[in-house]
N, C-alpha and C. Protein backbone atom coordinates (compact mmCIF):
# COMPACT_ATOMS: atom_id res chain seq x y z
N UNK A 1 94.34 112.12 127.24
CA UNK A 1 94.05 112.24 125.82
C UNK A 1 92.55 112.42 125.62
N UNK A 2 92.34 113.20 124.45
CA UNK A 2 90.60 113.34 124.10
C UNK A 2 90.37 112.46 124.26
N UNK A 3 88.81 111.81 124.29
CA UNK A 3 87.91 110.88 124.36
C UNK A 3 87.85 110.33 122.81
N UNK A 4 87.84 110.77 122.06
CA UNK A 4 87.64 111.32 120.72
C UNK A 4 88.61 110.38 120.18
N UNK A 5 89.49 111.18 120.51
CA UNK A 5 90.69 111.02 119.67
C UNK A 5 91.23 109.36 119.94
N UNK A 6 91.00 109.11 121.41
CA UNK A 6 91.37 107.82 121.95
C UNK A 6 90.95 106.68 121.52
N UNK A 7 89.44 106.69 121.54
CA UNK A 7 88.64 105.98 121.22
C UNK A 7 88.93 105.27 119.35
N UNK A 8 89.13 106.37 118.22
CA UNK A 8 89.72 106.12 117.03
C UNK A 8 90.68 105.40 117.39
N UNK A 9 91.83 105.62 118.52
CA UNK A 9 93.70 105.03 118.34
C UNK A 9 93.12 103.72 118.74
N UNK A 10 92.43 103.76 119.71
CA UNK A 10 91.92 102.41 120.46
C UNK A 10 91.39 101.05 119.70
N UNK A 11 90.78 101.81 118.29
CA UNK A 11 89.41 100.66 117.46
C UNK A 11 90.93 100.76 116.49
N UNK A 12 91.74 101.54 115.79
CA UNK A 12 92.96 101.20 115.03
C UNK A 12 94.09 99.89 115.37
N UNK A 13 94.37 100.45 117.00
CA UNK A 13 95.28 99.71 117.22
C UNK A 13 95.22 97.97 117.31
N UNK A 14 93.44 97.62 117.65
CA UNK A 14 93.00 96.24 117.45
C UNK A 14 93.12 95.92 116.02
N UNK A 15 92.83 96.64 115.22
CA UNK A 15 93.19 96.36 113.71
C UNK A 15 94.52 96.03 113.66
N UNK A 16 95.81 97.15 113.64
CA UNK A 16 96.77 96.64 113.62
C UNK A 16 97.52 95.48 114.30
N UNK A 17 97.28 95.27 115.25
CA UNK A 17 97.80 93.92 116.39
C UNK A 17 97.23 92.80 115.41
N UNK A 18 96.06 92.70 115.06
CA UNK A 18 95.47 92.33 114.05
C UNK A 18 96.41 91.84 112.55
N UNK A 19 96.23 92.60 112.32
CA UNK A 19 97.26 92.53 111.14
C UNK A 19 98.52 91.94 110.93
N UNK A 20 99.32 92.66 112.03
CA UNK A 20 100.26 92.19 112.34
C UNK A 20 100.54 90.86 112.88
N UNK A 21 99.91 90.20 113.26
CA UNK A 21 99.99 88.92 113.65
C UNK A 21 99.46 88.18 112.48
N UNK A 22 99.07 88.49 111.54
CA UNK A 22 98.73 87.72 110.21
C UNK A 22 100.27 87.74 109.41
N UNK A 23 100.53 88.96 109.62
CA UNK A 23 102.52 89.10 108.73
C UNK A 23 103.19 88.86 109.07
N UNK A 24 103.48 88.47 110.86
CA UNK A 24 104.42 87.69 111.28
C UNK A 24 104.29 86.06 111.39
N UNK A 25 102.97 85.92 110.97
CA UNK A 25 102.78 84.49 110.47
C UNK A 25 103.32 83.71 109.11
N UNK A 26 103.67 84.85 108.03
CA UNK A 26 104.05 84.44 107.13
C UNK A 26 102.93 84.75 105.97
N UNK A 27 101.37 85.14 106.17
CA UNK A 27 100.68 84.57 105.69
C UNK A 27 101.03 86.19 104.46
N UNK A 28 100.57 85.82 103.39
CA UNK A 28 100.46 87.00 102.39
C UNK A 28 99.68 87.92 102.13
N UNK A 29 99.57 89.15 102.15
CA UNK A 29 99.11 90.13 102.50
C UNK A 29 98.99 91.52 100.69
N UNK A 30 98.09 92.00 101.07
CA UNK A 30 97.69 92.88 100.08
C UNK A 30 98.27 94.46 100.66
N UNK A 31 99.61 94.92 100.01
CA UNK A 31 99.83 96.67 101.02
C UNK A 31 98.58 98.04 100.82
N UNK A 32 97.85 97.07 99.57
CA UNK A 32 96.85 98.22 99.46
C UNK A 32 95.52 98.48 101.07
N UNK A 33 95.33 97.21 101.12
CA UNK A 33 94.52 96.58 102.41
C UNK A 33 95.00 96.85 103.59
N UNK A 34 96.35 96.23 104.14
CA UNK A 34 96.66 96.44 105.27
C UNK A 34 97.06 98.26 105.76
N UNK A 35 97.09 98.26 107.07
CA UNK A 35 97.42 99.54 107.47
C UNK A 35 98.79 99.80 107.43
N UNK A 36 99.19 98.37 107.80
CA UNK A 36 100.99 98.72 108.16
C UNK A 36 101.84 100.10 108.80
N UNK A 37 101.45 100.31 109.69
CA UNK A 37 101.53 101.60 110.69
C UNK A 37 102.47 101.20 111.89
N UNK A 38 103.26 102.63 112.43
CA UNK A 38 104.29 102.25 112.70
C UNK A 38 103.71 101.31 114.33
N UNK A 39 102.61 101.42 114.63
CA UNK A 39 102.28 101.01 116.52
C UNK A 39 102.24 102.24 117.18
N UNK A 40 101.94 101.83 118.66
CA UNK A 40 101.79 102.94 119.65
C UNK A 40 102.94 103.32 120.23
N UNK A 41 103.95 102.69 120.42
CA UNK A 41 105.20 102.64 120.67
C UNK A 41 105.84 103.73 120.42
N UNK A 42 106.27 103.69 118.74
CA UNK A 42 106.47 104.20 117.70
C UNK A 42 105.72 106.10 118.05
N UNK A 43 104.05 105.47 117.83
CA UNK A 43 103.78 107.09 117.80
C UNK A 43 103.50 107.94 119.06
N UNK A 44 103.87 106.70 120.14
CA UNK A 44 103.85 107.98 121.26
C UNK A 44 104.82 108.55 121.36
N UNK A 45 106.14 107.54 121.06
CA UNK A 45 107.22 108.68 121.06
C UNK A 45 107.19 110.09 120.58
N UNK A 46 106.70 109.69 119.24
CA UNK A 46 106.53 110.74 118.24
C UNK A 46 105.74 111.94 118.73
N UNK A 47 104.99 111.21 119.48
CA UNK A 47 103.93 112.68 120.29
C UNK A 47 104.48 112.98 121.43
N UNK A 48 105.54 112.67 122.15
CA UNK A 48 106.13 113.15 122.99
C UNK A 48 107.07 113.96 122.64
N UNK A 49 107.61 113.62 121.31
CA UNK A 49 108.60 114.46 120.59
C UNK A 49 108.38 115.88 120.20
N UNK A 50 107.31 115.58 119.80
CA UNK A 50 106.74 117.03 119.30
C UNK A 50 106.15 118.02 120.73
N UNK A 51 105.50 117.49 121.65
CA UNK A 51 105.46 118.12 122.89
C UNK A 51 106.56 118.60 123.37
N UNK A 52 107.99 117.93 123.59
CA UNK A 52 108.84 118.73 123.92
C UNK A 52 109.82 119.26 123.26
N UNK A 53 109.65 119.16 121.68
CA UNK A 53 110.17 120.64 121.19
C UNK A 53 109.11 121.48 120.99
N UNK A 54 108.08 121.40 121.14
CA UNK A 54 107.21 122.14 121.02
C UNK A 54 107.48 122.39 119.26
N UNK A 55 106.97 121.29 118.67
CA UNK A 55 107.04 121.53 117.56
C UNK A 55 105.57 122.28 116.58
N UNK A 56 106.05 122.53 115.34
CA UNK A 56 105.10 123.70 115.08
C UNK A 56 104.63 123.27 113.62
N UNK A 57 106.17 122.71 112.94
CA UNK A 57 105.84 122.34 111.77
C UNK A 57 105.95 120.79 111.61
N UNK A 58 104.82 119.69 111.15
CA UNK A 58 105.38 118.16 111.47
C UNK A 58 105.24 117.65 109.82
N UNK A 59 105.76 117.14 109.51
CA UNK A 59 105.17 116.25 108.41
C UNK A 59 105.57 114.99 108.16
N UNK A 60 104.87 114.12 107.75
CA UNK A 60 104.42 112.79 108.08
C UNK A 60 104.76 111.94 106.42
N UNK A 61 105.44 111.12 106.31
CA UNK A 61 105.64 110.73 104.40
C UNK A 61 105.21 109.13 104.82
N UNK A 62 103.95 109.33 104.33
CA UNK A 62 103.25 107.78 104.13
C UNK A 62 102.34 107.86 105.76
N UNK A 63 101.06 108.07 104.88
CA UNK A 63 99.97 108.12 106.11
C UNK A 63 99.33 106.73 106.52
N UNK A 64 99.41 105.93 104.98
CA UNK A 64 98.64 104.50 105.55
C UNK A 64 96.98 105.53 105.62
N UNK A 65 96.44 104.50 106.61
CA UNK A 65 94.62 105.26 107.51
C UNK A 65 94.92 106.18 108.11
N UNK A 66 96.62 106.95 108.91
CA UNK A 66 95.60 107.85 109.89
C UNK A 66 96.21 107.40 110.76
N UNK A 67 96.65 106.06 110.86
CA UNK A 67 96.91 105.69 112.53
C UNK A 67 97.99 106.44 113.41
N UNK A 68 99.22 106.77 112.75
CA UNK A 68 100.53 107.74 113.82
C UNK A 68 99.85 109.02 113.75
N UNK A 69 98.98 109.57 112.03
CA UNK A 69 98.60 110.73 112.32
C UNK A 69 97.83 110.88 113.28
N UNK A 70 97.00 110.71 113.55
CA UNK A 70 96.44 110.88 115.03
C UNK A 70 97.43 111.08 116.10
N UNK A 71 98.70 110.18 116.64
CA UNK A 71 98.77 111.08 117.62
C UNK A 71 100.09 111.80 117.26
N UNK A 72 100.35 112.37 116.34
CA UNK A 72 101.16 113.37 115.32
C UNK A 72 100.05 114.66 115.63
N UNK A 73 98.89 114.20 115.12
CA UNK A 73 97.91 115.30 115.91
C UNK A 73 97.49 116.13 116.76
N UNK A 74 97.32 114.95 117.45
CA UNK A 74 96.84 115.17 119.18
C UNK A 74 97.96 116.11 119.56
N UNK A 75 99.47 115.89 119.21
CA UNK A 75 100.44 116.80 120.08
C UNK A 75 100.72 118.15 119.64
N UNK A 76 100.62 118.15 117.92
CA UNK A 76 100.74 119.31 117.24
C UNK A 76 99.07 120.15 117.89
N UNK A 77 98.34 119.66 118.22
CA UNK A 77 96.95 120.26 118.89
C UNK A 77 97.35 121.29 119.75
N UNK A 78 98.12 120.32 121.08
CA UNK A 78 98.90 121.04 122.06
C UNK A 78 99.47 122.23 122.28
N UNK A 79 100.72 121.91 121.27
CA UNK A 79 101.68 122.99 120.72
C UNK A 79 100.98 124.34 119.90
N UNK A 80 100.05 123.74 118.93
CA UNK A 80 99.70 125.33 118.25
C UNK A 80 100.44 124.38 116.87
N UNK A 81 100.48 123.35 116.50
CA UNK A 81 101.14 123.17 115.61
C UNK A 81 100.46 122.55 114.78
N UNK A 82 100.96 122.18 113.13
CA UNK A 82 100.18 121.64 112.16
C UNK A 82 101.00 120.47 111.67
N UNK A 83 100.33 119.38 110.71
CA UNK A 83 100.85 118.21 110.61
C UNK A 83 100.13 118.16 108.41
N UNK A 84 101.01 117.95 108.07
CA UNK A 84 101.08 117.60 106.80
C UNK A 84 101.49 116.47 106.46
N UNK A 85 100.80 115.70 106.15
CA UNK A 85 100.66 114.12 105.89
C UNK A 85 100.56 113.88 104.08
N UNK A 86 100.83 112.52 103.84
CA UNK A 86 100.56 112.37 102.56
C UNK A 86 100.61 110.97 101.98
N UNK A 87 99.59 110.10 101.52
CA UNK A 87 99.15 109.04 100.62
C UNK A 87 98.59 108.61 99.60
N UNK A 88 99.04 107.95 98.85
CA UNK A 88 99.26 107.93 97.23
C UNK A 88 98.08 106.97 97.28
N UNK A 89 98.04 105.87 97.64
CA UNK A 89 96.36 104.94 97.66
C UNK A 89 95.39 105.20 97.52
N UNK A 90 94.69 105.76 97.17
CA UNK A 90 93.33 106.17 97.01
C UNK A 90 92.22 105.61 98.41
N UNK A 91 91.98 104.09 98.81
CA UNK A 91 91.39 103.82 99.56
C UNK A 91 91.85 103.85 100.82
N UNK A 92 93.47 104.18 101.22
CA UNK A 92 93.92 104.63 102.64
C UNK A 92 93.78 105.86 103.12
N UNK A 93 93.87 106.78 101.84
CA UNK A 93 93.89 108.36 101.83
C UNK A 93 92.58 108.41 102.34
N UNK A 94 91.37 108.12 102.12
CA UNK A 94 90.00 108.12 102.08
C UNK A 94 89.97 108.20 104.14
N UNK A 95 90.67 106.54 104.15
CA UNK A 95 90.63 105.75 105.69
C UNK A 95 91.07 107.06 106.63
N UNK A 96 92.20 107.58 106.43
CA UNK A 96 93.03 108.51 106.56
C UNK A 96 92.16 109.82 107.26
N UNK A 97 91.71 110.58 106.07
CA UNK A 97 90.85 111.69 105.90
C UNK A 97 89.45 110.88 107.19
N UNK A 98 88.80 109.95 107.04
CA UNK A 98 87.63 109.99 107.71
C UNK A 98 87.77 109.54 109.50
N UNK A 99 89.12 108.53 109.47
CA UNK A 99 89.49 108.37 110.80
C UNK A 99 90.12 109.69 112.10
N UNK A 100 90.58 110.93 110.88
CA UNK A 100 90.73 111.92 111.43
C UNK A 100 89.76 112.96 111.78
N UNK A 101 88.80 112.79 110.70
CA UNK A 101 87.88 113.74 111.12
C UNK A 101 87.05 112.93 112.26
N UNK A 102 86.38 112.11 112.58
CA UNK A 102 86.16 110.73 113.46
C UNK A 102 86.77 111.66 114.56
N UNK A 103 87.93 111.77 114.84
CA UNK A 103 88.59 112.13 115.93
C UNK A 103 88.79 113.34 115.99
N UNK A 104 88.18 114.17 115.29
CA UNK A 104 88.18 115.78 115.90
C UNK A 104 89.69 116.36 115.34
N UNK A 105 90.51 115.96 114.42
CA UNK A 105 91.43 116.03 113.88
C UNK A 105 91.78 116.91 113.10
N UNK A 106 90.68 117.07 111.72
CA UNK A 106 90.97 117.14 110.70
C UNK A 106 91.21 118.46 110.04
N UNK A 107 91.22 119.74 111.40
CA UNK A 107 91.68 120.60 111.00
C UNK A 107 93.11 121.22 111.57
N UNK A 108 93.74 119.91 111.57
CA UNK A 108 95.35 120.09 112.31
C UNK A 108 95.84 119.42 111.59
N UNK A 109 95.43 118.01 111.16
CA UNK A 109 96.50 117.11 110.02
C UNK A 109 95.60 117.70 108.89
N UNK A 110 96.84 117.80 107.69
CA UNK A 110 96.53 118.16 106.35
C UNK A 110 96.83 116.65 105.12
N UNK A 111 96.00 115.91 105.12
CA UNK A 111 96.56 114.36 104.40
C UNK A 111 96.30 114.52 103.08
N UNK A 112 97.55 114.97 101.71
CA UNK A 112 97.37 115.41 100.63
C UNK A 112 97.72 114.03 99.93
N UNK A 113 96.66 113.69 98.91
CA UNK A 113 97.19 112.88 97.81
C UNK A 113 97.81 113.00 97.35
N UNK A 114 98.56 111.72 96.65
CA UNK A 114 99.52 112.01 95.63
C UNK A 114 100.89 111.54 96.14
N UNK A 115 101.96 111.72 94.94
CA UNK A 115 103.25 111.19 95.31
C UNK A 115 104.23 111.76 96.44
N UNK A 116 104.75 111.54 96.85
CA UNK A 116 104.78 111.81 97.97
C UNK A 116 106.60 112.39 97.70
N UNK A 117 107.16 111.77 96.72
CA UNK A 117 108.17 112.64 96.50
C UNK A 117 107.97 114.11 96.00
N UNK A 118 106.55 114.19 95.50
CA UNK A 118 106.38 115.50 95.14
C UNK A 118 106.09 116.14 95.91
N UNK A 119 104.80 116.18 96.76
CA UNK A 119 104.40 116.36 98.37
C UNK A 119 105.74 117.07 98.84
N UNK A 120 106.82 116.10 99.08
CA UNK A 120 107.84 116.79 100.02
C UNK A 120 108.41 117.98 99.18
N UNK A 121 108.83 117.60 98.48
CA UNK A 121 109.69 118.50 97.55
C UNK A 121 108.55 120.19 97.29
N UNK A 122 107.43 119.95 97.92
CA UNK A 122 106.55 121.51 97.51
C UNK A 122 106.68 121.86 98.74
N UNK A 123 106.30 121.34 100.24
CA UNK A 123 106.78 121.31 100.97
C UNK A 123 107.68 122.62 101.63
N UNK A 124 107.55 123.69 102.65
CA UNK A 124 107.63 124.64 102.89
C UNK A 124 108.60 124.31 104.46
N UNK A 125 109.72 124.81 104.11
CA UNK A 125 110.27 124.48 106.23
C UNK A 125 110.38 126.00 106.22
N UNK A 126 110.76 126.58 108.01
CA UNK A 126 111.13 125.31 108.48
C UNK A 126 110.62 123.91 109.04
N UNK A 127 110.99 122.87 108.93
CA UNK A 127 110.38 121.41 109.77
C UNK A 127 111.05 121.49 110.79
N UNK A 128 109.86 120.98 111.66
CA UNK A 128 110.64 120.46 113.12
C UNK A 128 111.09 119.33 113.51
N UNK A 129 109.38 118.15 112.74
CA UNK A 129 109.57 117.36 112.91
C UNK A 129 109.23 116.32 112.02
N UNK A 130 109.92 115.46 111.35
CA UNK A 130 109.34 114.75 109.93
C UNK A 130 109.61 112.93 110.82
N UNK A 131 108.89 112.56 109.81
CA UNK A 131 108.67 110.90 109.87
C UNK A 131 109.08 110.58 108.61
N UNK A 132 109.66 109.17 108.63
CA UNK A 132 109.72 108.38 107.72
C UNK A 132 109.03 106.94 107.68
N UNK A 133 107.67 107.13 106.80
CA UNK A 133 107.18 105.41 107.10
C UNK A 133 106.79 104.82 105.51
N UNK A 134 107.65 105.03 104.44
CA UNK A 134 106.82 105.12 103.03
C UNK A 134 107.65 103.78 103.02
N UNK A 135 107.95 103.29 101.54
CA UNK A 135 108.43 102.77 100.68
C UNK A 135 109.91 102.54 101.16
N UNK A 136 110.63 101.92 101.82
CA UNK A 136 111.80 101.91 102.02
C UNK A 136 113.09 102.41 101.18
N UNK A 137 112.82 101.96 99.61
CA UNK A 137 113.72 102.27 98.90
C UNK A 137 113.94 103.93 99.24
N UNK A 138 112.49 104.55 99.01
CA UNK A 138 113.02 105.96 98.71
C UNK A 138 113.09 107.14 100.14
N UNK A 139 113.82 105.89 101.15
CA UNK A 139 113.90 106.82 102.33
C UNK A 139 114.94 107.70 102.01
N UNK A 140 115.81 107.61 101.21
CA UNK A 140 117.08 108.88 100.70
C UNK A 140 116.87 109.70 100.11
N UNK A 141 116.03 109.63 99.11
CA UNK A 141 115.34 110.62 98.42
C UNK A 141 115.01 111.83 99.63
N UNK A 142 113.78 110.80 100.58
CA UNK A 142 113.26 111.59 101.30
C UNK A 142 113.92 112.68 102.38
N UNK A 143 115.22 111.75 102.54
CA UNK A 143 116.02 112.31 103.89
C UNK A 143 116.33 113.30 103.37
N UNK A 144 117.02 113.06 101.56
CA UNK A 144 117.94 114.42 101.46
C UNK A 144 117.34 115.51 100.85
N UNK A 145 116.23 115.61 100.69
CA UNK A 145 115.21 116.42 100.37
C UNK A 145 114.47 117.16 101.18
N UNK A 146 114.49 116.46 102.70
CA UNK A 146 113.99 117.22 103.86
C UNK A 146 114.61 118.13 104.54
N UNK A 147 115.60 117.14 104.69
CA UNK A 147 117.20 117.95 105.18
C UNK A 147 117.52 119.18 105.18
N UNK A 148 117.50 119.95 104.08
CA UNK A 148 118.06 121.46 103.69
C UNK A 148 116.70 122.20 104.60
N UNK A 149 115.38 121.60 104.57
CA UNK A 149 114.29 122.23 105.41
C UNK A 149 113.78 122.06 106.77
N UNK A 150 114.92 121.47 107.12
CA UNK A 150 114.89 120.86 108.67
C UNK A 150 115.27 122.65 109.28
N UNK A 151 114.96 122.80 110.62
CA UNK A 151 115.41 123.94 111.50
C UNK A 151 116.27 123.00 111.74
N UNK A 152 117.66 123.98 112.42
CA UNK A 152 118.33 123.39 113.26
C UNK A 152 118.07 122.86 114.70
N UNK A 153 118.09 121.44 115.02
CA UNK A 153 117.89 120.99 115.90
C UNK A 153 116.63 120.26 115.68
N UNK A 154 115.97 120.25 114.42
CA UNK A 154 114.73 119.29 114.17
C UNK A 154 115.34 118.36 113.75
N UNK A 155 114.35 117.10 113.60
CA UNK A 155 114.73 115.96 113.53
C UNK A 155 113.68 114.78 112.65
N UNK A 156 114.12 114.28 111.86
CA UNK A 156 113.73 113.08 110.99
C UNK A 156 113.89 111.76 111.66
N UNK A 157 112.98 111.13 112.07
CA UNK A 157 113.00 109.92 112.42
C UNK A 157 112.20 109.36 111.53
N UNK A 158 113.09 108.12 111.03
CA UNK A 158 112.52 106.84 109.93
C UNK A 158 112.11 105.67 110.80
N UNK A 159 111.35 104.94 110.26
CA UNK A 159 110.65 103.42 110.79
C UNK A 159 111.52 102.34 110.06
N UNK A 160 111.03 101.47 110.73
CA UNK A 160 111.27 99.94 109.89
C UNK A 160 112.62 99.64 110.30
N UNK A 161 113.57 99.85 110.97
CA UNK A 161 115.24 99.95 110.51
C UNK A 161 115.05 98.15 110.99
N UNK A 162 114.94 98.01 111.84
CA UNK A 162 115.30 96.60 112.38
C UNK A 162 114.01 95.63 111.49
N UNK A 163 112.67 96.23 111.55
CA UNK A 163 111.83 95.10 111.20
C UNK A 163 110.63 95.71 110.04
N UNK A 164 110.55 94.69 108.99
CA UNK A 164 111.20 93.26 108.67
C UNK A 164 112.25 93.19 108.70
N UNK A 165 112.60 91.83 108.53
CA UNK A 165 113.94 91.41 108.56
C UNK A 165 114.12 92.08 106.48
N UNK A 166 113.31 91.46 105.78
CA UNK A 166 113.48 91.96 104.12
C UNK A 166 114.06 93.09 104.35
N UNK A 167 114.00 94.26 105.33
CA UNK A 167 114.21 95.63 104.47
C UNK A 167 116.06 95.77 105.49
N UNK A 168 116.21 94.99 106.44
CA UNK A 168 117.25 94.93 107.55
C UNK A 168 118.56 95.74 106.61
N UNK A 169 119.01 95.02 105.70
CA UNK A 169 120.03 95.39 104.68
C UNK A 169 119.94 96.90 104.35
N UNK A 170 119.08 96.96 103.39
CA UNK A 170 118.58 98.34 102.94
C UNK A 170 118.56 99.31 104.12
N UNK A 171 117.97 99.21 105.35
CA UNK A 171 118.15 100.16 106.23
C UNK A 171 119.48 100.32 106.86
N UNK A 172 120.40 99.37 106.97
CA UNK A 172 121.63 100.07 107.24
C UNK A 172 122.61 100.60 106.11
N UNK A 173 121.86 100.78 105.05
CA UNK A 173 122.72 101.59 104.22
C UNK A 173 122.01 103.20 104.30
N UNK A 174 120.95 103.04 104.91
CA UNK A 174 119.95 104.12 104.87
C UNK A 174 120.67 105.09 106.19
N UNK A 175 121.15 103.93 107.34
CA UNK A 175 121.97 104.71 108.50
C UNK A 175 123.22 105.21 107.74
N UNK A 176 123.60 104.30 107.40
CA UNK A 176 125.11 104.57 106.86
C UNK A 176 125.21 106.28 106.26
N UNK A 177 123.88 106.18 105.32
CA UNK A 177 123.65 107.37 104.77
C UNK A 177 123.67 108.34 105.31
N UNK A 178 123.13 108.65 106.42
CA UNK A 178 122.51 109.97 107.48
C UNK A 178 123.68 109.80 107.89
N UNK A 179 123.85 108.73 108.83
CA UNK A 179 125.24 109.46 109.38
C UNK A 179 126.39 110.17 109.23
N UNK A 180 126.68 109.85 107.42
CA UNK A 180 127.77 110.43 107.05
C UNK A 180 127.58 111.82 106.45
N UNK A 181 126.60 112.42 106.90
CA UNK A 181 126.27 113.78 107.01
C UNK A 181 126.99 114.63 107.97
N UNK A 182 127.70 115.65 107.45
CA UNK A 182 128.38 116.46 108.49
C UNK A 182 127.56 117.31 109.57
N UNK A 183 126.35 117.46 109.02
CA UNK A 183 125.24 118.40 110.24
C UNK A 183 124.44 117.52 110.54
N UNK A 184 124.48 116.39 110.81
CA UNK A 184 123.69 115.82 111.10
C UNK A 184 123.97 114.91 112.66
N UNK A 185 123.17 114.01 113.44
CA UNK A 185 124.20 113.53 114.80
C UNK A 185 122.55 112.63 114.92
N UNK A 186 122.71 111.32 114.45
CA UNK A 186 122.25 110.35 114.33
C UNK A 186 122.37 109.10 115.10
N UNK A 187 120.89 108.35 115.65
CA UNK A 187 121.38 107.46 116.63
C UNK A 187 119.96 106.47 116.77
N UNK A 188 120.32 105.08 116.70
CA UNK A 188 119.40 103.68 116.42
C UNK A 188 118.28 103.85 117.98
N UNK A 189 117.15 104.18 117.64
CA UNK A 189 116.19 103.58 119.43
C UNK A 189 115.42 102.06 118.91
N UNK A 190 115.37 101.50 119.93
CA UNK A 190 115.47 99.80 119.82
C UNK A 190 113.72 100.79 120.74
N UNK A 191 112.96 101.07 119.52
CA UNK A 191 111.47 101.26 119.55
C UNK A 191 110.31 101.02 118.86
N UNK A 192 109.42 99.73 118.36
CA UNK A 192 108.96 99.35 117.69
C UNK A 192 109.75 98.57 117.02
N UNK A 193 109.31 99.17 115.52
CA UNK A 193 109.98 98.19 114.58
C UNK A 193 111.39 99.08 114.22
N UNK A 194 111.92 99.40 115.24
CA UNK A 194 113.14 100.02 115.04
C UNK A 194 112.99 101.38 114.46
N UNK A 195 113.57 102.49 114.93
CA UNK A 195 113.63 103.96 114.38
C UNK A 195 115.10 104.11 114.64
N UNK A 196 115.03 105.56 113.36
CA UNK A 196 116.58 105.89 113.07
C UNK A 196 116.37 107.74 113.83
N UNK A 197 117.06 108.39 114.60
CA UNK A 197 115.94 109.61 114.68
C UNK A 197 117.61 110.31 114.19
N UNK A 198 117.44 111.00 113.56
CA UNK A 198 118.48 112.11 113.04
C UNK A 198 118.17 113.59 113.26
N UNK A 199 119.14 114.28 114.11
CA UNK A 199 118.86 115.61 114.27
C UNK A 199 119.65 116.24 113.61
N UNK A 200 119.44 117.55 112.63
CA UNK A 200 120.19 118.34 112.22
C UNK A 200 120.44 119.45 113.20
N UNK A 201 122.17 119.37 113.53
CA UNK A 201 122.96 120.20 113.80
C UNK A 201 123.96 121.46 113.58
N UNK A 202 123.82 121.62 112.71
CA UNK A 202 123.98 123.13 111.90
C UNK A 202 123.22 122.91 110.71
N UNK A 203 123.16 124.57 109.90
CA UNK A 203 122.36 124.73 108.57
C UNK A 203 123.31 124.32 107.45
């Protein structure tokens, strides 16, 4: 990996371990403040994902600082590919934008303000490869809105399914959801805080 680029994941990821050990303490927390990002876990997959589809088109719903975008980055770099990101916060969007350029980034991820149901919905496929890390409620919105712009054989993977325990409920109605998609062929990886990765199988 760049020097560059490493060095940013490296000074992030002490933040988040950071963090995270303050929320599994119980203690109460501000979502404007924290990063709440999915881990390295989480986004190496994600950058391995995109390396071997050789993906081209990525987009990212809920950037937080920057932290998965980076290595959402780094792989779309690889490929020839671009990454469209998007955060509604004002002071993460900022974190976002400067941690990428920091890392030699910032002309591969595109991190647009604003709502992010709108974001998707302007949004151009085909997608190869989308994330889900926003707001839990409106991961359906998001799914079924991406969906029709997925290529066949791209794939939506969501965060959070297993952890917190708060959202546990809500995310298996969120599986329930995808799965009962006829083009779709959906399946739980016990990775991070749990991912759902759904590939669309016909148009």
């Amino acid at each position: 990996m760049d020097a560059k680029i490493k060095t940013v994941i490296d000074e992030l990821d002490g933040r988040i371990k950071t963090e995270g050990e303050r929320i599994r303490s119980g203690e109460s927390f501000n979502v404007d403040e924290f990063a709440l990002a999915a881990g390295p876990h989480s986004a190496g997959l994600l950058n391995l994902l995109i390396r071997t589809n050789n993906a081209q088109n990525i987009v990212e719903v809920g950037t937080s600082i920057g932290y998965t975008a980076l290595w959402l980055g780094e792989a779309a770099r690889a490929t020839g590919g671009r990454v469209v990101g998007m955060e509604k916060i004002d002071s993460k969007h900022k974190q976002a934008l400067d941690n990428l350029k920091r890392a030699g980034l910032d002309d591969i991820v595109d991190v647009r303000k604003g709502d992010a149901k709108e974001i998707v919905k302007a949004i151009d496929g085909p997608i190869d490869v989308a994330f889900l890390d926003a707001w839990k409620d409106d991961y359906f919105d998001y799914f079924d809105t991406l969906l029709p712009k997925m290529r066949v054989g791209g794939c939506i993977v969501a965060d959070n399914i297993t952890f917190p325990e708060s959202v546990q409920e809500l995310m298996k109605r969120y599986q329930a959801h995808v799965r009962a998609k006829p083009n779709v062929r959906s399946h739980f990886l016990s990775v991070g805080s749990g991912l759902e990765m759904s590939v669309k199988t016909a148009a």
